[in-house]
Protein backbone atom coordinates (compact mmCIF):
# COMPACT_ATOMS: atom_id res chain seq x y z
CA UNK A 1 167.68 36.75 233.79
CA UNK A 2 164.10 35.94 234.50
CA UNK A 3 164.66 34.33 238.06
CA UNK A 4 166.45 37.67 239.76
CA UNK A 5 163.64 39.73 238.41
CA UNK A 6 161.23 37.11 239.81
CA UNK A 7 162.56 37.60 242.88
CA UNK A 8 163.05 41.43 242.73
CA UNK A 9 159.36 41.28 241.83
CA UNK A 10 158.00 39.07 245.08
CA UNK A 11 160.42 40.95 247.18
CA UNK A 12 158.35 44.33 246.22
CA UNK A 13 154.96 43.02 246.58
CA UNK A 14 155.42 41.52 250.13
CA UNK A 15 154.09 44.34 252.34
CA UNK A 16 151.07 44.89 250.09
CA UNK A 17 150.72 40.83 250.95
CA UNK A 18 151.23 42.03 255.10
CA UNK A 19 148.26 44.56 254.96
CA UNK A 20 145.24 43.22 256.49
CA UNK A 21 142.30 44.88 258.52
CA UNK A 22 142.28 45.02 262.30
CA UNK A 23 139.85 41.84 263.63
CA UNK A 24 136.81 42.65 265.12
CA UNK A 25 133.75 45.04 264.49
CA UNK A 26 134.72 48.55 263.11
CA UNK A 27 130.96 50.07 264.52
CA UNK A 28 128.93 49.25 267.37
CA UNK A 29 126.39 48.57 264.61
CA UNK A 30 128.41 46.08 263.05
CA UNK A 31 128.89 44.59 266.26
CA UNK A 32 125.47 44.36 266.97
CA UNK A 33 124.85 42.52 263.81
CA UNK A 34 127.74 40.26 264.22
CA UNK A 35 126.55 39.23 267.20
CA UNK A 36 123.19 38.20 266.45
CA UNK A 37 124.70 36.51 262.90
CA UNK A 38 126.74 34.54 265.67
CA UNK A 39 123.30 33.62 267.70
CA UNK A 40 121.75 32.64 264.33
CA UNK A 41 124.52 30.13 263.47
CA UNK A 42 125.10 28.45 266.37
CA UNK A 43 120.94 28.43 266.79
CA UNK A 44 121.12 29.98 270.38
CA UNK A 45 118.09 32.11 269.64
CA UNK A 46 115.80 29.96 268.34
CA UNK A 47 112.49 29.86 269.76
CA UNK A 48 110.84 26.85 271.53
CA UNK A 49 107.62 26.35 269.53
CA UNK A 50 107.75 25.58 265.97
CA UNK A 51 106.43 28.22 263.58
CA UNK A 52 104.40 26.22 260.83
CA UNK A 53 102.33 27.82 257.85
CA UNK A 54 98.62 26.61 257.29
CA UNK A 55 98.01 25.22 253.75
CA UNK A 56 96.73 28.44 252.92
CA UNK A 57 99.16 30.48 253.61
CA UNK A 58 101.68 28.17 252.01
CA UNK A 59 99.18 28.70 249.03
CA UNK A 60 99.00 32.24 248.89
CA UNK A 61 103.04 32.78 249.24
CA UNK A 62 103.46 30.27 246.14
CA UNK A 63 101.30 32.24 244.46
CA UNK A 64 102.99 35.63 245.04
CA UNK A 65 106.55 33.98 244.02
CA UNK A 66 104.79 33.10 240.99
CA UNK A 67 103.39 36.30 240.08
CA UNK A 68 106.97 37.92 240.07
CA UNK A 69 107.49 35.73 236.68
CA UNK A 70 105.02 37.79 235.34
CA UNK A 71 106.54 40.85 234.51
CA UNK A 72 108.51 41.40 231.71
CA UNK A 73 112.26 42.17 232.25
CA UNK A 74 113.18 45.44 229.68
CA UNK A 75 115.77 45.03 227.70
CA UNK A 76 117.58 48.39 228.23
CA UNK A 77 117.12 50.34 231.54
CA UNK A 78 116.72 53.77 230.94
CA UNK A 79 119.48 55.69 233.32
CA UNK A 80 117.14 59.14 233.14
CA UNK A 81 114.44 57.34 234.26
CA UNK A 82 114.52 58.01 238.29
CA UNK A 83 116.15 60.53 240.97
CA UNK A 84 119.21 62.40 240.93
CA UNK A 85 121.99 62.00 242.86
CA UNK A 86 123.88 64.97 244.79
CA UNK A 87 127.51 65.30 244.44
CA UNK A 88 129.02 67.89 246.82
């Protein structure tokens, strides 16, 4: 009894298996980005000279990550507390 309605069950749920999104960029903004993601990974764009930070700039970014631990996280957020958002 259970193996025909196995069956019965895959059989059904096939073509929302087959749906799948055309390939490639839906935007010419999306393609854009894709294509300099694609630079970045295969490190086509990288530049010649090495960038390096002096000790005190290394400093001063350690210290502004540091200062983020500083403020307390609220326990409750409240939901009034901001802008409104238009629904047409």
């Amino acid at each position: 009894m259970k193996l025909p309605m196995l069956c019965c069950t895959a059989l059904l749920t096939m073509p929302l298996a087959a749906q799948a999104i055309d390939a490639g960029p839906a935007s010419p903004q999306q393609q854009e980005t894709e294509g300099w993601l694609l630079l970045q990974s295969r490190n086509l764009a990288a530049s010649p000279q090495p960038q390096s930070a002096t000790p005190t700039e290394r400093e001063l970014a350690l210290q502004r990550w540091l200062k983020k631990y500083h403020y307390e996280i609220p326990d409750l957020y409240d939901p009034d507390a901001g802008g409104k958002v238009e629904t047409k």
